[in-house]
C-alpha atoms as a PDB file:
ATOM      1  CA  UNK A   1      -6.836   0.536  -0.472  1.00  0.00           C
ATOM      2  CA  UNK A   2      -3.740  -1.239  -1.517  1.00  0.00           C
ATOM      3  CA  UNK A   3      -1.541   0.218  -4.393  1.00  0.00           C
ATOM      4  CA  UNK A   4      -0.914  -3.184  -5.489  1.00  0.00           C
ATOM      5  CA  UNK A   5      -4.853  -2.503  -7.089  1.00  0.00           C
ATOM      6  CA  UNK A   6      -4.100   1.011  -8.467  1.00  0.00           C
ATOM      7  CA  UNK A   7      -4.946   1.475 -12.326  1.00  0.00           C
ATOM      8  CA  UNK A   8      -1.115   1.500 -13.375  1.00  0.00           C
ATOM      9  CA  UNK A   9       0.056  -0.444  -9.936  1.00  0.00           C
ATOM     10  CA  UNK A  10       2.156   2.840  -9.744  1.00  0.00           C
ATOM     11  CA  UNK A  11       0.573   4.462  -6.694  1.00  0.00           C
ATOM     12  CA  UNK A  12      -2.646   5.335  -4.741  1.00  0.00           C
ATOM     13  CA  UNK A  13      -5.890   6.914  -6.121  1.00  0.00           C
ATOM     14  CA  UNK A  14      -6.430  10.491  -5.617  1.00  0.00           C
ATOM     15  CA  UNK A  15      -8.943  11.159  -3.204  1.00  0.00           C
ATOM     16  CA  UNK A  16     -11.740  11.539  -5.642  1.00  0.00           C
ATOM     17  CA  UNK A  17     -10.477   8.232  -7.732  1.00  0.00           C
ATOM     18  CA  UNK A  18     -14.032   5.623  -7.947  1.00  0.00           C
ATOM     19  CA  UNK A  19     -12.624   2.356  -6.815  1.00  0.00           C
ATOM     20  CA  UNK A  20     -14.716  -0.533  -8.915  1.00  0.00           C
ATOM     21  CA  UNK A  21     -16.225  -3.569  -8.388  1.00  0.00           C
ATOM     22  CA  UNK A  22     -13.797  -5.317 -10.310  1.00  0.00           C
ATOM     23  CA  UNK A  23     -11.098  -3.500  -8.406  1.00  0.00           C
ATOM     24  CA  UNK A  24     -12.282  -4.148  -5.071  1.00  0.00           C
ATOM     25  CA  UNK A  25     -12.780  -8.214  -5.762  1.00  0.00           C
ATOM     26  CA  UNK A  26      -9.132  -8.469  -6.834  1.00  0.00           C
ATOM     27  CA  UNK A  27      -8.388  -7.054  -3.357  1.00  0.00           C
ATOM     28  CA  UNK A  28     -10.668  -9.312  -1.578  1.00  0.00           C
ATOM     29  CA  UNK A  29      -9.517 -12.237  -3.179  1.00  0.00           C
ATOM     30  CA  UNK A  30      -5.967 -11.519  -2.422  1.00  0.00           C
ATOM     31  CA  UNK A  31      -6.179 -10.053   1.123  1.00  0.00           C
ATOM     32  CA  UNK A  32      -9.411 -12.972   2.392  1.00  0.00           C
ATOM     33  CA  UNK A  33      -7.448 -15.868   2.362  1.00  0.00           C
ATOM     34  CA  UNK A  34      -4.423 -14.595   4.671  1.00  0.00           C
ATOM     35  CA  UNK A  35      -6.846 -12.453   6.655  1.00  0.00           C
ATOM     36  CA  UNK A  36      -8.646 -15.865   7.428  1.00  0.00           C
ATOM     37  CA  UNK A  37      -5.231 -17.790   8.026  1.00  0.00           C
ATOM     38  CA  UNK A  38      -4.269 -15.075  10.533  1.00  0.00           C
ATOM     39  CA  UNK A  39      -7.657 -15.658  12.523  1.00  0.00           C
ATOM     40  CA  UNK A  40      -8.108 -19.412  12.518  1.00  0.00           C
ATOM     41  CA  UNK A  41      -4.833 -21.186  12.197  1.00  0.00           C
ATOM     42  CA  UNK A  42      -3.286 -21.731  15.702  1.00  0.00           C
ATOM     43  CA  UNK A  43      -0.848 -19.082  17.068  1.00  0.00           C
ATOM     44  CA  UNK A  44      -1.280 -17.216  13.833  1.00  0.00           C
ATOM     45  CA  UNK A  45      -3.362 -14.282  15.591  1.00  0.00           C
ATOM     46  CA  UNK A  46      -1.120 -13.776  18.129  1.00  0.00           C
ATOM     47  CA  UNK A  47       2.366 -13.637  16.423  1.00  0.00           C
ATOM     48  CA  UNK A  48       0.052 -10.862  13.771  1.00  0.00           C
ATOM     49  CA  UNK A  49      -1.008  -9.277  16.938  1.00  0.00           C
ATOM     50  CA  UNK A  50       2.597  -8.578  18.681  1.00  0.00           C
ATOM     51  CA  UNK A  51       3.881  -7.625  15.191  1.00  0.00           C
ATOM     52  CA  UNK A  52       5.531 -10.542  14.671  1.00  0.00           C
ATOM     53  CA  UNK A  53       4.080 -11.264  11.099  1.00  0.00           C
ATOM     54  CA  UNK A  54       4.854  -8.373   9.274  1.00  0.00           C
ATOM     55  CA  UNK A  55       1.991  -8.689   7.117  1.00  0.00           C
ATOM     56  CA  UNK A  56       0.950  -7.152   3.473  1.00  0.00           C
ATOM     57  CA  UNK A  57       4.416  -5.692   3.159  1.00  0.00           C
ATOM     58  CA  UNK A  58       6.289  -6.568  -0.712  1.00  0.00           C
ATOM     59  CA  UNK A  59       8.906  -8.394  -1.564  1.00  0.00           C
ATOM     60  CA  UNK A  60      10.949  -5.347  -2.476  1.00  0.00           C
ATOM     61  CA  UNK A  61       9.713  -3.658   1.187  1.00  0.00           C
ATOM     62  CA  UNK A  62      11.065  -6.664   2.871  1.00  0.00           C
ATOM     63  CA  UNK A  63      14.338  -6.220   0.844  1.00  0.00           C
ATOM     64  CA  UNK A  64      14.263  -2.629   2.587  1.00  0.00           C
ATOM     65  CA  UNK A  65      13.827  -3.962   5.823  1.00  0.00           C
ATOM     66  CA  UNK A  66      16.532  -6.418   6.091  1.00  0.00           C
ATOM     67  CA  UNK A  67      18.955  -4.155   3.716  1.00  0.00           C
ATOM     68  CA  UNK A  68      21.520  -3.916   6.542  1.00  0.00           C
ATOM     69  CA  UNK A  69      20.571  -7.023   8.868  1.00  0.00           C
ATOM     70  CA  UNK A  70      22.743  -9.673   9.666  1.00  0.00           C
ATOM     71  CA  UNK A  71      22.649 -13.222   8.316  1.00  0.00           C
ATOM     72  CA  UNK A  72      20.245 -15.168  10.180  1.00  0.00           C
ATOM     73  CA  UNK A  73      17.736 -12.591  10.500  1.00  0.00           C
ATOM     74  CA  UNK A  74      14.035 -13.054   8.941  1.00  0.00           C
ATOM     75  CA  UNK A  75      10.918 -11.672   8.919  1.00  0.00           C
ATOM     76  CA  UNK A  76       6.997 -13.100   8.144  1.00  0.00           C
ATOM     77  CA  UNK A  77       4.730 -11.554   5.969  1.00  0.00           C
ATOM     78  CA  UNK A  78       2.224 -12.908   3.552  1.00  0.00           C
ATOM     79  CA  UNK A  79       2.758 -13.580  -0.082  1.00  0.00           C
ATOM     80  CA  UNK A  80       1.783 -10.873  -3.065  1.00  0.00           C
ATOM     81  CA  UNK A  81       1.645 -13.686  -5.493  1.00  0.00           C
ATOM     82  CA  UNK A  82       0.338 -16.390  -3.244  1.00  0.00           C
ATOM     83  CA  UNK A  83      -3.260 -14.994  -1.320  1.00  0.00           C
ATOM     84  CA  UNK A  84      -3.378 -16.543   1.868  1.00  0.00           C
ATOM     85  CA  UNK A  85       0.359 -18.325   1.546  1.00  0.00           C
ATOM     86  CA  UNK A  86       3.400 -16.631   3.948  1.00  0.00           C
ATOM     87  CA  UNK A  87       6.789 -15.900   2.775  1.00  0.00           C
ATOM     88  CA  UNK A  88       9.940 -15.698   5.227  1.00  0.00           C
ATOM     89  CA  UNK A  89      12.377 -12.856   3.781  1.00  0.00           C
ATOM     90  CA  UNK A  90      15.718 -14.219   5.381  1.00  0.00           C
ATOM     91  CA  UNK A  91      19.448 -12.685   5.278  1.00  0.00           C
ATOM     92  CA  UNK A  92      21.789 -15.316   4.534  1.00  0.00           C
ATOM     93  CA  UNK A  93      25.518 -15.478   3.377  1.00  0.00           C
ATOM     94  CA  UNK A  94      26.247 -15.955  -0.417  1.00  0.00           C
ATOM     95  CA  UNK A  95      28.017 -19.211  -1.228  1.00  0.00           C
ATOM     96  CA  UNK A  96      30.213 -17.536  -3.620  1.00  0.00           C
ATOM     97  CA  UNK A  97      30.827 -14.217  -2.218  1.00  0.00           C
ATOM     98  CA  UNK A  98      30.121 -14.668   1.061  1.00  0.00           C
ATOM     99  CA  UNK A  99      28.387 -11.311   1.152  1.00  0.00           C
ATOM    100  CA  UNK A 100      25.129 -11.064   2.877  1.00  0.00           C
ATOM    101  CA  UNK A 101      22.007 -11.917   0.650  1.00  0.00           C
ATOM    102  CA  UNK A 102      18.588 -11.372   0.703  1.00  0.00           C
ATOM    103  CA  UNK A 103      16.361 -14.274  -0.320  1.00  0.00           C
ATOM    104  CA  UNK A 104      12.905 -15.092  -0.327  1.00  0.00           C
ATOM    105  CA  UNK A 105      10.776 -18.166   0.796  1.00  0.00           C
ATOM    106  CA  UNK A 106       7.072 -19.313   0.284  1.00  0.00           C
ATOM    107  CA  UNK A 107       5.641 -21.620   3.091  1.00  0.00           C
ATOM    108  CA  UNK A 108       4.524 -24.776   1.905  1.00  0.00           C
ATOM    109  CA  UNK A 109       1.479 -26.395   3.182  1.00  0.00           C
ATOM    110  CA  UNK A 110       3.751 -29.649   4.315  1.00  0.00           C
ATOM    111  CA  UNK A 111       5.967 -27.565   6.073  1.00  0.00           C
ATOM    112  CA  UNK A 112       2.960 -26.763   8.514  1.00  0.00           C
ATOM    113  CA  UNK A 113       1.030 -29.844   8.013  1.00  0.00           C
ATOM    114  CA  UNK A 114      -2.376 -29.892  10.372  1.00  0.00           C
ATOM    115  CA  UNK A 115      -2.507 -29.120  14.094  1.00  0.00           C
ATOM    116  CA  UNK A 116       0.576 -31.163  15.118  1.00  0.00           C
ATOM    117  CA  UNK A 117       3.460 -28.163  12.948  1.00  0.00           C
ATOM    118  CA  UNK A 118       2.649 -24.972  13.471  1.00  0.00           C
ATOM    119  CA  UNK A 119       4.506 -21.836  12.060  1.00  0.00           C
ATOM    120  CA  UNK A 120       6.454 -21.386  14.715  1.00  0.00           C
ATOM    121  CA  UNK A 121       7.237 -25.290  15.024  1.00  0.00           C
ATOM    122  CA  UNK A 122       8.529 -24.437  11.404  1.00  0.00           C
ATOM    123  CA  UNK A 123      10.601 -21.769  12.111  1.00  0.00           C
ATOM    124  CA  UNK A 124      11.884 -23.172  15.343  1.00  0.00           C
ATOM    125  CA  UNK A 125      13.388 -26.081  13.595  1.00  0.00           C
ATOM    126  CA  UNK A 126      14.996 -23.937  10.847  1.00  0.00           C
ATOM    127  CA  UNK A 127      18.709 -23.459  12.327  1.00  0.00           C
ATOM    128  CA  UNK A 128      19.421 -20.553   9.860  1.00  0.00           C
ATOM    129  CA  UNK A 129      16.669 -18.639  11.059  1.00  0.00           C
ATOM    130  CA  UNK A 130      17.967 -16.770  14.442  1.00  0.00           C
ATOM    131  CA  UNK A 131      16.205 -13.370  14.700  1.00  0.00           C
ATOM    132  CA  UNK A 132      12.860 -12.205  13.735  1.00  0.00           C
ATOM    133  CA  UNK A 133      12.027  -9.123  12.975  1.00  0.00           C
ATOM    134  CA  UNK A 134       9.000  -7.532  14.881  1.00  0.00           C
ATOM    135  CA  UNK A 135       7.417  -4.483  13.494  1.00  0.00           C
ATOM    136  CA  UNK A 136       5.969  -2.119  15.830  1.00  0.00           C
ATOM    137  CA  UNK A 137       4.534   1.767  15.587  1.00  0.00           C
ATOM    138  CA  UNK A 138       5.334   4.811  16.914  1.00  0.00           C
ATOM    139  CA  UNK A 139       3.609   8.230  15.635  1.00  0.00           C
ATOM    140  CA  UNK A 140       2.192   6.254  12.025  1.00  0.00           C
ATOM    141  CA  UNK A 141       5.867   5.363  11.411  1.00  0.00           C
ATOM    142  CA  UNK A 142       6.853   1.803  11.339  1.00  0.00           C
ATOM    143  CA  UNK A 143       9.919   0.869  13.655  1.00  0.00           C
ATOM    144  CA  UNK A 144      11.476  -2.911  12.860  1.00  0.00           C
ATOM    145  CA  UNK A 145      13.562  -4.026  15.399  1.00  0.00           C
ATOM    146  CA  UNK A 146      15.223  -8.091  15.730  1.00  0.00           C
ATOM    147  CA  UNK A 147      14.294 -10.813  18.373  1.00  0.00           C
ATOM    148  CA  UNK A 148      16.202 -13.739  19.641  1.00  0.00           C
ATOM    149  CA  UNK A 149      13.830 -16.445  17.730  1.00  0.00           C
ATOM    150  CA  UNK A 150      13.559 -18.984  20.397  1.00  0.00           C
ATOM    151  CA  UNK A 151      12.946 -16.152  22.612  1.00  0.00           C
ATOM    152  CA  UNK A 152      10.304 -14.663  21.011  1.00  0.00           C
ATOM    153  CA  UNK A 153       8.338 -17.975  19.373  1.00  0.00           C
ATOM    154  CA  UNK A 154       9.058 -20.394  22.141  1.00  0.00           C
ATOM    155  CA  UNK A 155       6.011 -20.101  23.866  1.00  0.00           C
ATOM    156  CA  UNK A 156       4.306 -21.363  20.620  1.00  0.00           C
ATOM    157  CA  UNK A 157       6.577 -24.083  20.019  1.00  0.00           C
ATOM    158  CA  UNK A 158       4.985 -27.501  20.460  1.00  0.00           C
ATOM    159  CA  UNK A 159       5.435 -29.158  23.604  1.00  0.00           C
ATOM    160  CA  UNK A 160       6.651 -32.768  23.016  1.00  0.00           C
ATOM    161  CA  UNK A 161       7.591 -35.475  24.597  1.00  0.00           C
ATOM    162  CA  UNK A 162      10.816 -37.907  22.773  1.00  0.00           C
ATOM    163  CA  UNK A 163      10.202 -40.594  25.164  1.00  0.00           C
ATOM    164  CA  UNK A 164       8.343 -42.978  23.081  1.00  0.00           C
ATOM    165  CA  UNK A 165       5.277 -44.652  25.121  1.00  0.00           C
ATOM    166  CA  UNK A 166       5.966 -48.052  24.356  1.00  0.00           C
ATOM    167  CA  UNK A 167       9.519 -48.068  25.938  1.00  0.00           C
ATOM    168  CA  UNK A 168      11.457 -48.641  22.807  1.00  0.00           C
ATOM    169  CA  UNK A 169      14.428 -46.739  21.423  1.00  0.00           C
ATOM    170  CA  UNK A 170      13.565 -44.764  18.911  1.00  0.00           C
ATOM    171  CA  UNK A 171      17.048 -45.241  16.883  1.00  0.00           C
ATOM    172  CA  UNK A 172      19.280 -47.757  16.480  1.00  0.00           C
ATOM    173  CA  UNK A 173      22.024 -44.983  16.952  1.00  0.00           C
ATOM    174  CA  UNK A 174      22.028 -44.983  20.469  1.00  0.00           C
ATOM    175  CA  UNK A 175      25.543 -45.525  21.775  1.00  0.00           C
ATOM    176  CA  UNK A 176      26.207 -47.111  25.232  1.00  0.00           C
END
């Protein structure tokens, strides 16, 4: 049971609380659609599976997390508004302050359009993303610790070739 689906959204039944049928459909409806993404979309099982999607975790928990983390760093979980969408909670610097800020990101389905962009291939090519957060457990308490990104996601980075198979340049910008 998630408290997001408590009466008052305040906190978790007591033990003898009846959960409805209404209650119980709002859940599925939110939690289905990123359960499924996590099983069938490539890679998607894996990174949930080494802790590297941090999963049903809020906005405000992901504020927590990266409270004290350096810009740069980032973690995955899935979206409370958006069922089945994921969000990337990223430290960055503040344009104005230059303080370290906390900002939030839903995935759009262009930025991991089909079979050929992946996740990963997404994050990968984001150059202010360079540490993800993996969440782990030891004793029922969570433990969040930061990767190198390339480190930990290049094995699910798409393996391309630039040489283009018709032997032309691919830019004009080629300088001799």
């Amino acid at each position: 049971y998630h408290i997001k689906f408590a009466h008052d959204g305040s906190s978790a039944p007591a033990k003898d609380t009846m959960i409805t049928e209404k209650q119980v459909e709002k859940f599925w409806a939110w939690f289905g659609p990123g359960l499924q993404r996590i099983r069938y979309q490539r890679h998607l099982c894996s990174l949930w599976e080494r802790g590297l999607i941090c999963g049903f975790i809020s906005r405000s928990e992901a504020d927590k997390v990266l409270i004290n983390a350096t810009p740069g760093t980032f973690l995955i979980r899935l979206s409370e508004r958006c069922p089945g969408q994921f969000a990337i909670a990223y430290v960055c610097q503040d344009a104005q302050t230059s303080e370290p800020k906390i900002r939030h990101y839903l995935v759009q389905p262009d930025d991991v359009f089909g079979a050929k962009k992946t996740l990963p291939d997404f994050l990968g090519q984001a150059r202010n993303f360079t540490h993800l957060v993996q969440i782990t457990t030891c004793n029922d308490k969570r433990i969040y610790r930061q990767c190198d990104k390339n480190a930990t996601l290049g094995e699910f980075y798409a393996k391309r070739s630039f040489e283009n198979p018709f032997g032309y340049d691919d830019s004009l910008m080629h300088t001799v």
